[in-house]
Protein backbone atom coordinates (compact mmCIF):
# COMPACT_ATOMS: atom_id res chain seq x y z
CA UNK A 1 0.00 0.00 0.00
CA UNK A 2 1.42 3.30 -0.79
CA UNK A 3 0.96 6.31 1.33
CA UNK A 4 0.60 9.97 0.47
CA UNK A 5 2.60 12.60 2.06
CA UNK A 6 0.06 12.90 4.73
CA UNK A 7 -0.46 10.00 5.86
CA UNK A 8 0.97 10.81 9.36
CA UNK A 9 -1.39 13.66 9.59
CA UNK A 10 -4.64 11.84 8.37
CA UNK A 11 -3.41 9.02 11.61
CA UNK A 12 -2.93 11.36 14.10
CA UNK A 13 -6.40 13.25 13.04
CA UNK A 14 -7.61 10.04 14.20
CA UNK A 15 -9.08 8.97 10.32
CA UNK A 16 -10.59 6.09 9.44
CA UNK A 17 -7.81 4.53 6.45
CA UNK A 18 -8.60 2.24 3.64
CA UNK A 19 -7.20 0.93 1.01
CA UNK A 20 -7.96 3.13 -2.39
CA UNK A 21 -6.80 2.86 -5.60
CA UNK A 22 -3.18 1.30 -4.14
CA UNK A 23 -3.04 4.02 -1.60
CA UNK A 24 -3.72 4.06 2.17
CA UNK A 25 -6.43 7.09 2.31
CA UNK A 26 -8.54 8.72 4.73
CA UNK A 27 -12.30 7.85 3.82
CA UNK A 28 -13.77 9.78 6.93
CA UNK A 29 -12.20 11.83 10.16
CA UNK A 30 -14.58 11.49 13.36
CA UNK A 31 -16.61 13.94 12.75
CA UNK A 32 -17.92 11.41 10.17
CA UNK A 33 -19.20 11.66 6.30
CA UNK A 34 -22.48 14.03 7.00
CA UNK A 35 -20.51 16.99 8.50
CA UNK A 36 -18.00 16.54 6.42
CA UNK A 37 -20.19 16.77 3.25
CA UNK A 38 -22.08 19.62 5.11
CA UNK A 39 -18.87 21.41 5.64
CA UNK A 40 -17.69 21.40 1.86
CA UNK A 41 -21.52 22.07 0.90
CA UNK A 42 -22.17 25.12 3.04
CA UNK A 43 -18.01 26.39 4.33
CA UNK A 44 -15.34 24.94 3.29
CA UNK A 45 -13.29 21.52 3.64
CA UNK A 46 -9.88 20.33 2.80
CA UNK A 47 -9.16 17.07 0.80
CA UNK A 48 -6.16 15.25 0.68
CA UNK A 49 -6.11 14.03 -3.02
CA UNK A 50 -2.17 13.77 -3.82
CA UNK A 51 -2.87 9.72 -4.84
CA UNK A 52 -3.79 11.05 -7.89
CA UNK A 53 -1.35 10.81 -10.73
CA UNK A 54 0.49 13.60 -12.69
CA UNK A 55 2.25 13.66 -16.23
CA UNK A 56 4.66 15.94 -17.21
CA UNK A 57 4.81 16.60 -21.39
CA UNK A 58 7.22 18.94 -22.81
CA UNK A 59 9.53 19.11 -26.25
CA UNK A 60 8.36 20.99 -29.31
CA UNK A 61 5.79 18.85 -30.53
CA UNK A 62 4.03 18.82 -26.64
CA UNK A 63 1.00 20.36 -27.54
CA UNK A 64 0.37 18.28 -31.11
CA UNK A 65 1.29 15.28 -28.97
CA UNK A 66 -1.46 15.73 -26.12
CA UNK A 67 -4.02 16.53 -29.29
CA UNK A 68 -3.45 12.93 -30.08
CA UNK A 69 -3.67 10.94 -27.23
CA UNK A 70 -6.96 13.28 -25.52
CA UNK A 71 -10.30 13.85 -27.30
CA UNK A 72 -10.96 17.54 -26.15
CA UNK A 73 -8.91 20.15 -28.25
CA UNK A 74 -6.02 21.30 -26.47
CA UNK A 75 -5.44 23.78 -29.36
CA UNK A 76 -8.15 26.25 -27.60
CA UNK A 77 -6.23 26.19 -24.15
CA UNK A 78 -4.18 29.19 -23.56
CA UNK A 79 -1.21 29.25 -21.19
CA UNK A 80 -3.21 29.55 -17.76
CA UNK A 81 -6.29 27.22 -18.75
CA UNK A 82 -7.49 23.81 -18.10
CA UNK A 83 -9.52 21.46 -20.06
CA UNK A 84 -11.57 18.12 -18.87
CA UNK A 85 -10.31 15.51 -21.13
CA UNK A 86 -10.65 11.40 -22.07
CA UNK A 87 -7.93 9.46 -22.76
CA UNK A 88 -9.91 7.22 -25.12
CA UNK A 89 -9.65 3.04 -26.63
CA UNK A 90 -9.66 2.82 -30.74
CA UNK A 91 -13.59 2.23 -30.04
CA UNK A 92 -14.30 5.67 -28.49
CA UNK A 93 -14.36 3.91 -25.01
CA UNK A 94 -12.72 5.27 -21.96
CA UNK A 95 -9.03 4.65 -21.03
CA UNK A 96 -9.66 7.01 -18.33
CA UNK A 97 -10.54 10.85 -18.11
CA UNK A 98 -8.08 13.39 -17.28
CA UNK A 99 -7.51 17.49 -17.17
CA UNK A 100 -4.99 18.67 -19.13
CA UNK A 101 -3.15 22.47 -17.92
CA UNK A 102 -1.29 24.14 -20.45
CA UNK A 103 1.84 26.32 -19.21
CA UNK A 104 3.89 28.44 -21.20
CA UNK A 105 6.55 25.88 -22.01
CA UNK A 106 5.04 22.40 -21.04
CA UNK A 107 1.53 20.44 -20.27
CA UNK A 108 0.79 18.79 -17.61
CA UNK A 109 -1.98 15.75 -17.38
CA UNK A 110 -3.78 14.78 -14.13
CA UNK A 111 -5.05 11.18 -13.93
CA UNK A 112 -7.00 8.42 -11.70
CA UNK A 113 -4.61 7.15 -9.02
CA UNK A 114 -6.19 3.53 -10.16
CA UNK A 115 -5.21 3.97 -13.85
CA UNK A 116 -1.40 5.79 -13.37
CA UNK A 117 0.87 2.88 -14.84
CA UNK A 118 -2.40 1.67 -17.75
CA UNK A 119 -2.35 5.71 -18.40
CA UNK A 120 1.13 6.00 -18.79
CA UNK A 121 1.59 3.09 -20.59
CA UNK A 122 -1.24 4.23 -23.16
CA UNK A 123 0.43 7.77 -24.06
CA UNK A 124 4.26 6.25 -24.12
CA UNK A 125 2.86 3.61 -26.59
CA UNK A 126 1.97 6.46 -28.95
CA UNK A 127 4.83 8.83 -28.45
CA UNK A 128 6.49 7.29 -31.98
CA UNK A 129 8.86 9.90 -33.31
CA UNK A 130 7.71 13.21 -31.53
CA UNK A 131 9.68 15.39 -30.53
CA UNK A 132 7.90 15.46 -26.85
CA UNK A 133 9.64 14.78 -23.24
CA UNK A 134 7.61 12.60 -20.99
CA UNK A 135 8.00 12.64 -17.11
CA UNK A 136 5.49 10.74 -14.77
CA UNK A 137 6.12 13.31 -11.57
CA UNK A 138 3.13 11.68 -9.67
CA UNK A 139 5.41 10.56 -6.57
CA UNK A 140 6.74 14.09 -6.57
CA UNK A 141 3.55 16.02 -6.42
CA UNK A 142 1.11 16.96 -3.69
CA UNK A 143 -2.85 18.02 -4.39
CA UNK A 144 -5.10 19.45 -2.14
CA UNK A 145 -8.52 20.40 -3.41
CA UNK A 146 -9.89 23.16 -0.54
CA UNK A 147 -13.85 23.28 -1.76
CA UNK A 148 -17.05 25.28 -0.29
CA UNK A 149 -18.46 28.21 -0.64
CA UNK A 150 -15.64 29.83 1.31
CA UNK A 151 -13.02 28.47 -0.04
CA UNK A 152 -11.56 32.16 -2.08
CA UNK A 153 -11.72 33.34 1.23
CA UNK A 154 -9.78 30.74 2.96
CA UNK A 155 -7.03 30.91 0.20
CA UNK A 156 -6.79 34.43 -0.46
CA UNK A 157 -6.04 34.96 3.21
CA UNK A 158 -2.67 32.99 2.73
CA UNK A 159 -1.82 34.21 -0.87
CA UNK A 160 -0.75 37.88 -2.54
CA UNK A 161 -2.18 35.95 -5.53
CA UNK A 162 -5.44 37.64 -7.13
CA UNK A 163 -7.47 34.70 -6.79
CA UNK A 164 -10.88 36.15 -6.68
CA UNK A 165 -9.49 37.05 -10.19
CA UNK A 166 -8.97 33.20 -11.46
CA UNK A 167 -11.93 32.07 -13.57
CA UNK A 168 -13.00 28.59 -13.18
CA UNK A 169 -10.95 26.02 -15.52
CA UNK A 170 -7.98 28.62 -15.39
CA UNK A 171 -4.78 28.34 -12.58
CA UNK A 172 -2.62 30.43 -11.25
CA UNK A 173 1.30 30.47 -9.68
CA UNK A 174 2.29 31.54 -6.75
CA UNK A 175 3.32 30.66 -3.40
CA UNK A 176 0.13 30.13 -0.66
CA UNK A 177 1.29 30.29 3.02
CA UNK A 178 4.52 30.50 2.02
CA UNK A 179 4.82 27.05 -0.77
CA UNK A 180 5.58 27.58 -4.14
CA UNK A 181 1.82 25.88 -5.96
CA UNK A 182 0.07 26.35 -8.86
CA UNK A 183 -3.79 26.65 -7.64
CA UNK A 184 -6.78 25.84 -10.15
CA UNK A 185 -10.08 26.47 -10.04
CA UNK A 186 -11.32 22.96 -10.31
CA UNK A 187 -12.90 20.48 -8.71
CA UNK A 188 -14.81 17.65 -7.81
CA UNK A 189 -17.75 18.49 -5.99
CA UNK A 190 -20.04 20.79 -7.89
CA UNK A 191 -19.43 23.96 -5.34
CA UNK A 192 -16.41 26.58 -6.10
CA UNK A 193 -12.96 25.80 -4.64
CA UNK A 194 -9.62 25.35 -5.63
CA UNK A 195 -7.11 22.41 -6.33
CA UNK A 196 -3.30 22.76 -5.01
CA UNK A 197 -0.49 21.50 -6.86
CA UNK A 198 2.65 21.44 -4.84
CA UNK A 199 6.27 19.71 -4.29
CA UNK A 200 5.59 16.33 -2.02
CA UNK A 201 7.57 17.68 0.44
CA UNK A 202 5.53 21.11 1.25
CA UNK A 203 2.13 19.50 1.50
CA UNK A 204 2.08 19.12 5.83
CA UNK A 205 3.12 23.25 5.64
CA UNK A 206 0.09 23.53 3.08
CA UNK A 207 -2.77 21.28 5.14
CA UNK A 208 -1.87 22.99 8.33
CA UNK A 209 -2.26 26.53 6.94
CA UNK A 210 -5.69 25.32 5.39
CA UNK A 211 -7.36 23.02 8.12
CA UNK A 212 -7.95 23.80 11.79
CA UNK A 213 -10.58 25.37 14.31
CA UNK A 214 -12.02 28.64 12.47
CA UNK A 215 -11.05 27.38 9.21
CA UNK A 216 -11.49 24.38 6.98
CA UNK A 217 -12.93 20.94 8.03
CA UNK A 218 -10.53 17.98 6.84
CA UNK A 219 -12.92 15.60 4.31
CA UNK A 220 -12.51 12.39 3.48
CA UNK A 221 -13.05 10.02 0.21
CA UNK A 222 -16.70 8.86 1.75
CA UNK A 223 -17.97 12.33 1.38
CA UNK A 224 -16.03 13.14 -1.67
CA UNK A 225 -17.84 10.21 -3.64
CA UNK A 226 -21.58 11.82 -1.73
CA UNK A 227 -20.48 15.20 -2.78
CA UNK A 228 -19.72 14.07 -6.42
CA UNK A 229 -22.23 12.00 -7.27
CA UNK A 230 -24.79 14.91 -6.02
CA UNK A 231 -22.73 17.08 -8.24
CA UNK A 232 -23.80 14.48 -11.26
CA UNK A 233 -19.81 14.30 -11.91
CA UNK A 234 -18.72 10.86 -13.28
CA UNK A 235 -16.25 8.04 -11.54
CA UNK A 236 -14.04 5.69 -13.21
CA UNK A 237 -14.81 2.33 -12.97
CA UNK A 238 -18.12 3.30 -12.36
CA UNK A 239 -19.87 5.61 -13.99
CA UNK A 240 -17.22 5.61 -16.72
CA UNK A 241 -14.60 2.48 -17.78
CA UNK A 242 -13.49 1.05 -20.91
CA UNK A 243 -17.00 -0.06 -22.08
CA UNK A 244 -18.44 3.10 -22.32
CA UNK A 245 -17.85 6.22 -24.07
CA UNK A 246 -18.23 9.69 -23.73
CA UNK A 247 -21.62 9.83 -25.68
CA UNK A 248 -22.90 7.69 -24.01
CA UNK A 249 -22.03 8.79 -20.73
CA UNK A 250 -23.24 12.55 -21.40
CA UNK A 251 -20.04 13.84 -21.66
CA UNK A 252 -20.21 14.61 -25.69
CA UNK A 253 -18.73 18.49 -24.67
CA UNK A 254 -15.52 16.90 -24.26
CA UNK A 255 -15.36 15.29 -27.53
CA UNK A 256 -14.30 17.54 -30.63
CA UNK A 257 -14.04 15.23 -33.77
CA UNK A 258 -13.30 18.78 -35.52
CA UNK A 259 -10.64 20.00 -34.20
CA UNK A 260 -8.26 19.40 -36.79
CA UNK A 261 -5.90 16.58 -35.32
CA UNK A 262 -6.75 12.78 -35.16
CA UNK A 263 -7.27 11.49 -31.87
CA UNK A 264 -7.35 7.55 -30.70
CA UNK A 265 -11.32 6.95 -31.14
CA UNK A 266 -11.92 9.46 -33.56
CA UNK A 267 -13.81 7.77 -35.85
CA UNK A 268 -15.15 4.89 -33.21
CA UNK A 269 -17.03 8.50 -32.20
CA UNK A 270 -17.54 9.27 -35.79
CA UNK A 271 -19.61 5.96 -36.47
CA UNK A 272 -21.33 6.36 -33.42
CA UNK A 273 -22.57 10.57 -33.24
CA UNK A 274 -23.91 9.66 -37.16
CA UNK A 275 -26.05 6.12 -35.76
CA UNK A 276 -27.06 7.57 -32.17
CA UNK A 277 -26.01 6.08 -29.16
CA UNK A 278 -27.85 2.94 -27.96
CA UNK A 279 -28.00 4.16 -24.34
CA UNK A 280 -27.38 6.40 -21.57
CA UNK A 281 -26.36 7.64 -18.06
CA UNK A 282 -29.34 8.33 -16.11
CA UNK A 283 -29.98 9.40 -12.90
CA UNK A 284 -32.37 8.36 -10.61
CA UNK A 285 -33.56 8.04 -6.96
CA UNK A 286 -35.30 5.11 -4.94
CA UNK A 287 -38.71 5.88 -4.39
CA UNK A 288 -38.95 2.93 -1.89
CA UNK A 289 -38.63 4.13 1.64
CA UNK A 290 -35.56 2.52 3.84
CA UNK A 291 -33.65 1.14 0.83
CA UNK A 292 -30.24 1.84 -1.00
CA UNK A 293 -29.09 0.80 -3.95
CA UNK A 294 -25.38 0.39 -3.81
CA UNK A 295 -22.92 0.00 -7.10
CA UNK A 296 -23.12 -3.24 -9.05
CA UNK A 297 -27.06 -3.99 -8.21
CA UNK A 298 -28.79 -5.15 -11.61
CA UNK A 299 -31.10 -2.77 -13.04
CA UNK A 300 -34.87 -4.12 -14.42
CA UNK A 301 -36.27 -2.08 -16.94
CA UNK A 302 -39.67 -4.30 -18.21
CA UNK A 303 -38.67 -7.50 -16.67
CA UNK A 304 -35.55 -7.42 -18.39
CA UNK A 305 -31.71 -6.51 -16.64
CA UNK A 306 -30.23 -3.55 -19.16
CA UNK A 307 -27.55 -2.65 -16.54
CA UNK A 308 -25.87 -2.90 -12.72
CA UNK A 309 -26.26 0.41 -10.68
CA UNK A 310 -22.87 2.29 -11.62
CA UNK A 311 -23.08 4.76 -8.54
CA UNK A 312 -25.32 4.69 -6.01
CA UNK A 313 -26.02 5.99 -1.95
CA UNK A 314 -27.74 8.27 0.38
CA UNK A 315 -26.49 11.47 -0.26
CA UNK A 316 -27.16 13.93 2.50
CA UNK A 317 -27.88 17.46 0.37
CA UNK A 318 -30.26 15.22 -1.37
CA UNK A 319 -31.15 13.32 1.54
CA UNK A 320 -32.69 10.27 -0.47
CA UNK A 321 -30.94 6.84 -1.92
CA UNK A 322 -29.71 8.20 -5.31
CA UNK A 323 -27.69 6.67 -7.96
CA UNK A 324 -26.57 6.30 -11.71
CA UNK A 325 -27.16 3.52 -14.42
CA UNK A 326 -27.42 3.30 -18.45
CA UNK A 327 -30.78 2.81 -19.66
CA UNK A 328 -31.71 2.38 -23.38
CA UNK A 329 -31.46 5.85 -24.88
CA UNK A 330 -35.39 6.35 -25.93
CA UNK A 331 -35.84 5.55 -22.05
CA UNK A 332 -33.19 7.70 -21.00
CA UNK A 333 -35.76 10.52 -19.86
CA UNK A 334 -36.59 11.83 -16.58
CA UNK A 335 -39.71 10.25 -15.23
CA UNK A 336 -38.82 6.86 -16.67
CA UNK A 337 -39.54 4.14 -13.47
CA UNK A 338 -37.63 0.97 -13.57
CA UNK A 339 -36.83 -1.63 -11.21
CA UNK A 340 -33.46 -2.78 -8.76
CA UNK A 341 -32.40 -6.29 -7.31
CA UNK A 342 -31.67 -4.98 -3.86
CA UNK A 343 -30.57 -8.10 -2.36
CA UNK A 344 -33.02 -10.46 -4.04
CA UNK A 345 -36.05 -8.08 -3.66
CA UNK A 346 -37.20 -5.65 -6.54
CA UNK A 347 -37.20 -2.14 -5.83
CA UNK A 348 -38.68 1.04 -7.51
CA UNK A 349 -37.08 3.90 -8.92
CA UNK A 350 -37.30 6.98 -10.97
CA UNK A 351 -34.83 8.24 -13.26
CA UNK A 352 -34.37 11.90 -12.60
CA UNK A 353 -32.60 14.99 -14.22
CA UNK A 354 -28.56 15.25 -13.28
CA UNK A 355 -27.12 17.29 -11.42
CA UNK A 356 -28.72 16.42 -8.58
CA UNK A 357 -27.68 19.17 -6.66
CA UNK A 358 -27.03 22.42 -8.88
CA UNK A 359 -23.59 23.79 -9.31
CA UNK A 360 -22.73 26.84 -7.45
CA UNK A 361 -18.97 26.62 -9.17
CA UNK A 362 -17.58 30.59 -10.16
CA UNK A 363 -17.79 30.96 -13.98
């Protein structure tokens, strides 16, 4: 199990750790998932997220390489801007999906801590002849996301940087409470905030300036799955994997088959925008009292299974037994009621309009 440069902090917080994605993390503190999802929903909370992975590209051909190997167009970033991306299969299907941050002299691509060595192995196997420098720095780098509706606050307190004055999807550099980061306004949880990017070895200076009495709440991976699935934002190996694609999963923004460059799936996606996809993500909510359907639960939709339950819990803004699944597309609809195996007994439920919560993120 490998361990973040926190780890000794999450312990002595007296967290409860589990094993995630090949890390050790902190899924709640003991203030528990509720006030922790409260806190990011309604203040502000700090989450340790450094297992995820970061790659370095750089070289000449840098930005013509990343136009290859990602299906948004990193041609319309400027130096200062971040896209959501998918690193995509030959059939339009997910490898995994990404952001991608263009500097002034390099990119840099941020993955799922699960998918680091099939990620890296993906892009290396298509660097061919380019002229492109490629440096897996994941060990090396630190993330905290600090999210909540008082999260600018929080930061600009410890910062000379403008950040009241960074747009969403855009990042600045700088040092905050005294570490060199670069901070972007991103995140995965549907309310505004800000994600950290910093050396390994500053992050303990960085989560003490952040988190503390009067300031943020520490939050752990329980309430960041509540706070994203509320949000209607999608998890790999869930809601997304290498069976699905980004039509299919609502996430056609991301996909630009005109942008001018070939990209691995391109015409997969082709095929598929011109024939209409055959289903897709839905939300939806139990409308049987008492019951949850959890992730992997097979989905009923006339007598007949058309999926498992991709994401699904209580989620306390909601405060009902919510979840995702793909239905067929024509039934794709809010309104639609189908059925779930939850442990041997069929339930009801009601596919509703995503999010589920609405995003209060700063445009």
């Amino acid at each position: 199990m490998k361990q973040t440069p926190l780890h000794a902090v999450h312990v002595a917080l007296g967290a409860k750790m589990v094993p995630f994605a090949g890390f050790e993390m902190p899924v709640s503190y003991p203030a528990g998932i509720s006030a922790e999802h409260k806190a990011v929903r309604e203040n502000v909370g700090v989450f340790d997220v450094s297992h995820m992975g970061e790659f370095e590209i750089s070289g000449s051909d840098r930005n013509a390489f990343v136009q290859r190997v990602t299906c948004n167009d990193v041609g319309a970033l400027k130096p200062g801007q971040a896209q959501y991306s998918g690193i995509l299969t030959k059939d339009g299907t997910f490898v995994d999906d990404c952001l991608v941050y263009r500097f002034e002299d390099k990119l840099m691509m941020v993955v799922n801590a699960s998918n680091i060595k099939k990620d890296w192995d993906t892009i290396v196997a298509q660097k061919g002849g380019a002229n492109v420098r490629l440096r897996d720095i994941s060990d090396e780098t630190a993330l905290l996301a600090v999210q909540g509706p008082k999260a600018e606050a929080l930061v600009g307190q410890l910062t000379s940087i403008g950040v009241a004055m960074i747009p969403y999807y855009h990042f600045a550099q700088g040092k905050v409470a005294g570490v060199q980061c670069f901070i972007s306004r991103t995140g995965y949880t549907g309310e505004d905030g800000f994600e950290l990017y910093c050396r390994a070895g500053d992050a303990e200076t960085l989560w003490h300036a952040f988190v503390g009495a009067g300031r943020a709440e520490p939050v752990g991976l329980g309430a960041r799955d509540t706070l994203r699935l509320e949000a209607g934002l999608p998890l790999y190996g869930n809601d997304i994997d290498d069976t699905t694609t980004p039509y299919e999963a609502g996430l056609s923004f991301i996909v630009k088959l005109e942008k001018g460059s070939p990209f691995t799936g391109l015409e997969a996606l082709k095929r598929q925008k011109l024939e209409g996809v055959k289903r897709r993500l839905v939300g939806f909510k139990v409308t049987e009292p008492k019951t949850v359907a959890r992730p992997g639960f097979a989905v009923f939709l006339d007598g007949t299974q058309v999926d498992i339950v991709r994401s699904g819990t209580v989620t306390p803004t909601v405060n009902a037994a919510v979840g995702t699944a793909y239905l067929p597309a024509d039934r794709a609809k809010p309104g639609t009621k189908f059925e779930i195996d939850v442990r041997g007994k069929r339930v009801a439920a009601e596919t509703l309009k995503m999010p589920f919560v609405p995003h209060r993120t700063k445009k």
